[in-house]
C-alpha atoms as a PDB file:
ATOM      1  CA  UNK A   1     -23.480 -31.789  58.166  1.00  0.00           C
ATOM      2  CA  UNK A   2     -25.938 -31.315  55.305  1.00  0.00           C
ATOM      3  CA  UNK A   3     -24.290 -31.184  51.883  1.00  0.00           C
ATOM      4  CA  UNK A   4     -24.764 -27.539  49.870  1.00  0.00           C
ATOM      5  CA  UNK A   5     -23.257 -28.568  46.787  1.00  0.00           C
ATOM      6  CA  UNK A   6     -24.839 -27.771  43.307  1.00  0.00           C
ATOM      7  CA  UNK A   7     -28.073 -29.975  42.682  1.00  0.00           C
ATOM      8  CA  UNK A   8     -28.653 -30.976  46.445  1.00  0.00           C
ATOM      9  CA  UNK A   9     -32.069 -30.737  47.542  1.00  0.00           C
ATOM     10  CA  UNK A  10     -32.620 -29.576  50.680  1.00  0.00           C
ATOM     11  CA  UNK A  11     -36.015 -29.087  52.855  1.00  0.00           C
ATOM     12  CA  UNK A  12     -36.368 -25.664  54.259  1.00  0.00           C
ATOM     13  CA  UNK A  13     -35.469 -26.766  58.045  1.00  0.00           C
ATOM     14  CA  UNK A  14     -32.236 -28.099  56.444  1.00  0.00           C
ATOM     15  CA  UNK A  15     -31.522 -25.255  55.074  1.00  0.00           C
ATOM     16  CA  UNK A  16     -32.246 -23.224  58.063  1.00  0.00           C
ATOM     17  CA  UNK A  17     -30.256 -25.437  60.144  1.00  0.00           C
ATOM     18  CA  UNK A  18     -26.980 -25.186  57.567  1.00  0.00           C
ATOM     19  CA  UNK A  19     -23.817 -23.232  59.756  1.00  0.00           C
ATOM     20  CA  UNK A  20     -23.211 -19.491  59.524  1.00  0.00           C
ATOM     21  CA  UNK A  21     -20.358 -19.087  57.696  1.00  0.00           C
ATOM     22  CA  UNK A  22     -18.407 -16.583  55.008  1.00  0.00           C
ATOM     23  CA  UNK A  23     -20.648 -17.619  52.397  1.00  0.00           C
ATOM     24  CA  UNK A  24     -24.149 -16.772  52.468  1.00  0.00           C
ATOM     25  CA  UNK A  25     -27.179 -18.779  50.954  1.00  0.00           C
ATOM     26  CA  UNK A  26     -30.383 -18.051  49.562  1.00  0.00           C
ATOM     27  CA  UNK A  27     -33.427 -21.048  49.500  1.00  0.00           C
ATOM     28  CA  UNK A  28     -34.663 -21.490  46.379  1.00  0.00           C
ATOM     29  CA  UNK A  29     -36.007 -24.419  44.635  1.00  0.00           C
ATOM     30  CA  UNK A  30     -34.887 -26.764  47.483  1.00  0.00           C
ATOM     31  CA  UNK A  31     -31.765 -25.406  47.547  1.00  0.00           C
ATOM     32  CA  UNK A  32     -28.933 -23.537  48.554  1.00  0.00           C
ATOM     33  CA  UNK A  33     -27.836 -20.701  46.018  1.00  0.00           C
ATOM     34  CA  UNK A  34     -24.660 -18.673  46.971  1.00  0.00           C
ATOM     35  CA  UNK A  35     -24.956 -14.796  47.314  1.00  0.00           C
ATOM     36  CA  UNK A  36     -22.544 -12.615  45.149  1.00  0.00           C
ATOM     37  CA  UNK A  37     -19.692 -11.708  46.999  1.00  0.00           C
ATOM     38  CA  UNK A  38     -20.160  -8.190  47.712  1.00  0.00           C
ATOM     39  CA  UNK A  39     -17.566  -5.303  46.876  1.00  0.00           C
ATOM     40  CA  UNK A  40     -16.929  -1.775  47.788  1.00  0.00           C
ATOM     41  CA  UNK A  41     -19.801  -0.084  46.110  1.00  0.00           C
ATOM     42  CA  UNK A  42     -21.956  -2.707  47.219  1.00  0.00           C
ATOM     43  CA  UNK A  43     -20.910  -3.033  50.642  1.00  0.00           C
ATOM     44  CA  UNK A  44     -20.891   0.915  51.313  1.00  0.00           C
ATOM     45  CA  UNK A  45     -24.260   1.373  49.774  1.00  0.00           C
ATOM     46  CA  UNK A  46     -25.701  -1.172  51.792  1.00  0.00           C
ATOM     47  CA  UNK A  47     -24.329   1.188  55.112  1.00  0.00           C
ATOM     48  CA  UNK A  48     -25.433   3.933  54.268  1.00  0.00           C
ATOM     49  CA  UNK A  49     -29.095   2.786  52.582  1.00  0.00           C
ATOM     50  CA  UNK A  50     -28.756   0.732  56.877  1.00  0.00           C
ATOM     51  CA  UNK A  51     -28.310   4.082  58.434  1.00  0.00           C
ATOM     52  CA  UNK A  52     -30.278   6.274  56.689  1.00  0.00           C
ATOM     53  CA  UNK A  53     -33.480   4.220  56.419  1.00  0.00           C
ATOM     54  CA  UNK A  54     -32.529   3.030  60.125  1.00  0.00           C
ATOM     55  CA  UNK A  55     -32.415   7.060  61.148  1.00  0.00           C
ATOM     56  CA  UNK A  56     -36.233   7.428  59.865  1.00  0.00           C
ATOM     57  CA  UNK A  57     -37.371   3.706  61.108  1.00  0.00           C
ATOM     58  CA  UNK A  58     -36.807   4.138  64.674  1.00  0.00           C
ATOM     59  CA  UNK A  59     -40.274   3.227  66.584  1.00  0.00           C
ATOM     60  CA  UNK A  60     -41.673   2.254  63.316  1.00  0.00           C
ATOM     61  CA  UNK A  61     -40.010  -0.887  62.861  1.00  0.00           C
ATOM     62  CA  UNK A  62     -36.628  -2.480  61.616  1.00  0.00           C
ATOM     63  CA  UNK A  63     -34.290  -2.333  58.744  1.00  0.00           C
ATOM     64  CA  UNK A  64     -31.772  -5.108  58.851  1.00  0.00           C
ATOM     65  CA  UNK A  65     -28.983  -6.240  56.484  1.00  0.00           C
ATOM     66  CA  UNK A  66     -28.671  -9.562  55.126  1.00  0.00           C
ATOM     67  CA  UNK A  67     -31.431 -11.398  56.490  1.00  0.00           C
ATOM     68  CA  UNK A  68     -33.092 -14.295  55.042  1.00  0.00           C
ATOM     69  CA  UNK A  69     -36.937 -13.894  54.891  1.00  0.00           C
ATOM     70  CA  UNK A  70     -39.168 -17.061  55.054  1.00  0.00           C
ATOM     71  CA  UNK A  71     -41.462 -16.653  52.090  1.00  0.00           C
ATOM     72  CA  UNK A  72     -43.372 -19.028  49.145  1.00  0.00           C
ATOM     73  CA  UNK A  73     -42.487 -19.482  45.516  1.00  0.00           C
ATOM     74  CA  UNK A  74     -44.395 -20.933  43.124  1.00  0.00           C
ATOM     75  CA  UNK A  75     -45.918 -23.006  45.997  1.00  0.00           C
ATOM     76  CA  UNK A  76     -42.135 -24.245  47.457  1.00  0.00           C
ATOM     77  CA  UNK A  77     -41.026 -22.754  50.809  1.00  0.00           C
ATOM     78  CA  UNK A  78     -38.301 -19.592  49.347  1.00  0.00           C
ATOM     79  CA  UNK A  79     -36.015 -18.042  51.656  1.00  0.00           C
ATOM     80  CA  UNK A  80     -34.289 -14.704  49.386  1.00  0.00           C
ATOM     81  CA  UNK A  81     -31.755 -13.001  51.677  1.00  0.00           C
ATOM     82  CA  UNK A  82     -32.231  -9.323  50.653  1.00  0.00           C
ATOM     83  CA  UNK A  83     -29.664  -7.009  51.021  1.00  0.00           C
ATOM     84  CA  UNK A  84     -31.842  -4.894  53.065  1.00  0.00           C
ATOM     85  CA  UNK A  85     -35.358  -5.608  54.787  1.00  0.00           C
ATOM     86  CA  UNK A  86     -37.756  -3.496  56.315  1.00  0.00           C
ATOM     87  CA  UNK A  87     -40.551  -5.174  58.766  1.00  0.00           C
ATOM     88  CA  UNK A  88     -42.568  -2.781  60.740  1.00  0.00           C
ATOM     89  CA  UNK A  89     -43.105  -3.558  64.526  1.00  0.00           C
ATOM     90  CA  UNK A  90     -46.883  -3.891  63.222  1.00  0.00           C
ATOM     91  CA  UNK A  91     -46.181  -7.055  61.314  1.00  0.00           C
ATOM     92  CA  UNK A  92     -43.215  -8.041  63.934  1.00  0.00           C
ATOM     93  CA  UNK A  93     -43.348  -6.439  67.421  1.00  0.00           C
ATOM     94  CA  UNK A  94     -40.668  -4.841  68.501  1.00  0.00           C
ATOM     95  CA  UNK A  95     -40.596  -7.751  71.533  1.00  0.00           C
ATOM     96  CA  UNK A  96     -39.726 -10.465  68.906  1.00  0.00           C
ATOM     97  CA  UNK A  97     -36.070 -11.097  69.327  1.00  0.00           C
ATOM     98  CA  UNK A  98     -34.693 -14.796  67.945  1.00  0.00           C
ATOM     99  CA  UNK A  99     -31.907 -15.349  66.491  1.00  0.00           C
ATOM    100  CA  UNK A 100     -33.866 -17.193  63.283  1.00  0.00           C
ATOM    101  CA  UNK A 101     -34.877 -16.049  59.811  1.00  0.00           C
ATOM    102  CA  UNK A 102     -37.901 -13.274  59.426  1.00  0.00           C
ATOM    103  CA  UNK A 103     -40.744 -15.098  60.163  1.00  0.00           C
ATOM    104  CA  UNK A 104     -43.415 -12.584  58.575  1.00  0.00           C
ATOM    105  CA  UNK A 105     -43.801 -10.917  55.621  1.00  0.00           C
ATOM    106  CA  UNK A 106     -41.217  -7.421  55.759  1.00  0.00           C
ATOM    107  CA  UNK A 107     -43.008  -4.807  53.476  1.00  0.00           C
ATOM    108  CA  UNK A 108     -39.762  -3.555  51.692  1.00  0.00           C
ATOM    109  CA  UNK A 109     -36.419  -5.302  49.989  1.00  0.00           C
ATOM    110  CA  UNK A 110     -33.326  -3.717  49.112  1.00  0.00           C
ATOM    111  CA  UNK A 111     -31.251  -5.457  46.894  1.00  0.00           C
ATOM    112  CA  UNK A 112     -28.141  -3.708  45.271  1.00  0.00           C
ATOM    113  CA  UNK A 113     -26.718  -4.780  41.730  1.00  0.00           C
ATOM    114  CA  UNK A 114     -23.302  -6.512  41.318  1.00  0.00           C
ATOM    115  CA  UNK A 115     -20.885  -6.473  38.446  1.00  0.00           C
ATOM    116  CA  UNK A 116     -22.286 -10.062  37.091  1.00  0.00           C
ATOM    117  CA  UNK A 117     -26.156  -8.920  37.400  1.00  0.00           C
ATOM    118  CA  UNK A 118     -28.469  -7.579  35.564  1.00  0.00           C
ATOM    119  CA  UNK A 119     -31.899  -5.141  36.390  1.00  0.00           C
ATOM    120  CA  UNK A 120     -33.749  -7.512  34.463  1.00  0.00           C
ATOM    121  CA  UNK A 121     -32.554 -10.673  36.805  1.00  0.00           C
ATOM    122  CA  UNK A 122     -34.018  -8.035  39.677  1.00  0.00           C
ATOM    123  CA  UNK A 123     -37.146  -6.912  37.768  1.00  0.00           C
ATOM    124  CA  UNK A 124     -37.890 -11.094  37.709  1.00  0.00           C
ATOM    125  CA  UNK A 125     -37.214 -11.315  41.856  1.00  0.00           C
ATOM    126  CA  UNK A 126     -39.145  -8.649  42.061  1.00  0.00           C
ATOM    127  CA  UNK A 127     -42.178 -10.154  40.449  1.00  0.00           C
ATOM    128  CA  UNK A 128     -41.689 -12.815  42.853  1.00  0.00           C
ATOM    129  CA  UNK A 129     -41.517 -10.966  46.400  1.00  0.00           C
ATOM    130  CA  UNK A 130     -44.933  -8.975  45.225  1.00  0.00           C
ATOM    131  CA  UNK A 131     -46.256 -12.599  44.581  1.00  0.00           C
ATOM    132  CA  UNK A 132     -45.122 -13.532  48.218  1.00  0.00           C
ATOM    133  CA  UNK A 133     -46.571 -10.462  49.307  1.00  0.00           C
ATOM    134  CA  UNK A 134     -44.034  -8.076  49.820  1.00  0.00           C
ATOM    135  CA  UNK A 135     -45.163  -4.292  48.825  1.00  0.00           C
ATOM    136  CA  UNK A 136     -41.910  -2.472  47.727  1.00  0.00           C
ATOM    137  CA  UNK A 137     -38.969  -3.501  45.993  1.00  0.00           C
ATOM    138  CA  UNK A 138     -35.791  -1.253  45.684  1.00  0.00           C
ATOM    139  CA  UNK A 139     -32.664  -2.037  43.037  1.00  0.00           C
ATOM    140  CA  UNK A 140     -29.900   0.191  43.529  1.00  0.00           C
ATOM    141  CA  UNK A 141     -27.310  -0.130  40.811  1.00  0.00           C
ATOM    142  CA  UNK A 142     -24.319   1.237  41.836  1.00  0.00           C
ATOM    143  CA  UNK A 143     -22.134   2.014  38.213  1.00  0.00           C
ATOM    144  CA  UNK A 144     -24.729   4.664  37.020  1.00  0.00           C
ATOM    145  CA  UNK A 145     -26.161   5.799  40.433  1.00  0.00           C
ATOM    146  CA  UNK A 146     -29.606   4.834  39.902  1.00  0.00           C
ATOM    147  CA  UNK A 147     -32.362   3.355  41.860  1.00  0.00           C
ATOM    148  CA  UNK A 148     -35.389   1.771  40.433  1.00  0.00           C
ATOM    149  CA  UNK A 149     -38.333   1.551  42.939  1.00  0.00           C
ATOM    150  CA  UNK A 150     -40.977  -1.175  42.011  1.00  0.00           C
ATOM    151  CA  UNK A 151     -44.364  -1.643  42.727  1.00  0.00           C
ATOM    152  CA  UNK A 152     -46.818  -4.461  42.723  1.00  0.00           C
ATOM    153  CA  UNK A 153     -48.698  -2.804  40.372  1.00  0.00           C
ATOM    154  CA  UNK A 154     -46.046  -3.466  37.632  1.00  0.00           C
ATOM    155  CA  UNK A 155     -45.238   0.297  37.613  1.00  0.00           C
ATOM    156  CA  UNK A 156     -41.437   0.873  37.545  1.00  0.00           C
ATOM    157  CA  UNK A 157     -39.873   4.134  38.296  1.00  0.00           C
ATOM    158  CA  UNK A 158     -36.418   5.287  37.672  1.00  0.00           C
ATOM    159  CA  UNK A 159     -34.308   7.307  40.091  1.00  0.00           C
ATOM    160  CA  UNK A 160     -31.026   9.297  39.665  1.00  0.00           C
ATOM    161  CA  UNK A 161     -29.471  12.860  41.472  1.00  0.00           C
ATOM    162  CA  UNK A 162     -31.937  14.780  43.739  1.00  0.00           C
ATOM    163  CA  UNK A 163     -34.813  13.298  42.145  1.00  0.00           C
ATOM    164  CA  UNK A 164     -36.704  12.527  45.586  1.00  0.00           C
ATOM    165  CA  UNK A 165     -38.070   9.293  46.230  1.00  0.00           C
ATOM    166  CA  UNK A 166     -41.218   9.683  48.838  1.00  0.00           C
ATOM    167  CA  UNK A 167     -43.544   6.858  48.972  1.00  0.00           C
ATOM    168  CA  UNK A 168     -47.101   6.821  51.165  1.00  0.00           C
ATOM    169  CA  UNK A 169     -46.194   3.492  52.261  1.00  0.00           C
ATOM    170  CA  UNK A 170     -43.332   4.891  54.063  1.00  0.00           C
ATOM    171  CA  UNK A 171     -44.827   8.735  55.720  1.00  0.00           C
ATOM    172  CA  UNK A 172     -41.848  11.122  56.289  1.00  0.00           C
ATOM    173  CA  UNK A 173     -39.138   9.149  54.803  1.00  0.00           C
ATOM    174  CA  UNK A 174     -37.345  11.203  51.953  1.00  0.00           C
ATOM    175  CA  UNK A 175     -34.637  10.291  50.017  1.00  0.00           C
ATOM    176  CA  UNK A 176     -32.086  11.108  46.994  1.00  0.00           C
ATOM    177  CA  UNK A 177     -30.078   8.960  44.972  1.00  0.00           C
ATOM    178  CA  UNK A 178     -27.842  11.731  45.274  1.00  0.00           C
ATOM    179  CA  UNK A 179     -27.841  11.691  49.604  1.00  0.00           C
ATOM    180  CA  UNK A 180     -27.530   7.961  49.446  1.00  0.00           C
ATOM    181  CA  UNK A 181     -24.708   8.077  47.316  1.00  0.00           C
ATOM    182  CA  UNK A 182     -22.796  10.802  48.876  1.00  0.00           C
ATOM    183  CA  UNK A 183     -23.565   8.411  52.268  1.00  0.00           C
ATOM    184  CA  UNK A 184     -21.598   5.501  51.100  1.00  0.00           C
ATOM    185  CA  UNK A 185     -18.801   7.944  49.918  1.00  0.00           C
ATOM    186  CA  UNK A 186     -19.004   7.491  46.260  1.00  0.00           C
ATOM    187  CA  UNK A 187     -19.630  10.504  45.146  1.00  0.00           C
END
């Protein structure tokens, strides 16, 4: 059994080969960082963000929770674990079915803020999955009910209420802060 304690290095096939467990693990620098253990607001936005993107992603391509992404970071092999990806069946077929990390590039992230983060600490990640190649990056931050939609130009753009947030990367997909919220039940 590989080690995961703080400071191991690991190579990106040992970290791919560590045991499913209750703890998950992002890859980053050689090794194995611990997720946030999510709570209520957390774990209800990330349902209802998983059923309404899933409702408008059907034949387009996938939107799946907690799945680590195989990606490059300053040159080193990165594996984030988003809270939410999106891959369309255009970059991954709909046929592709392993039981393994995302082997291409998704085109959107979700990740949702918990008590001990900050939006900066996101706006950094974010900087990095544009440099991997990703093309959207979502934060939601649950305690004032906004979501913050960033783009690889650098442009960040603030959502709260009914405000709709429509993007041409994603035709026919509408959605509120508001409708999100009111999904998980918090409002």
């Amino acid at each position: 059994m590989v080690n995961v304690s703080k400071g191991t290095k690991l190579t990106l096939q040992e970290f791919l080969a560590l045991p499913e467990g209750d703890v998950i693990y992002e890859f980053v620098d050689g090794q194995a960082v611990p997720k946030v253990s999510p709570k209520y607001f957390h774990s209800t936005l990330q349902s209802a963000l998983w059923v309404l993107i899933g409702a408008w992603c059907r034949g387009r391509g996938r939107i799946v929770l907690e799945w680590a992404v195989l990606l490059q970071h300053n040159g080193q092999d990165w594996a984030p674990v988003p809270d939410l990806t999106y891959i369309s069946y255009e970059r991954l077929p709909a046929s592709w079915k392993r039981n393994e990390a995302c082997p291409a590039i998704p085109e959107w992230v979700i990740e949702i803020i918990s008590p001990d983060q900050t939006l900066k600490q996101f706006e950094d990640k974010a900087k990095d999955y544009f440099a991997a190649g990703i093309s959207r990056v979502w934060v939601v931050d649950p305690e004032p009910m906004d979501i913050w939609v960033f783009l690889p130009n650098g442009t960040i753009q603030a959502y709260t209420d009914t405000m709709p947030i429509v993007d041409t990367l994603f035709p026919g997909l509408e959605l509120t802060t508001r409708q999100i919220f009111e999904q998980a039940e918090l409002i």
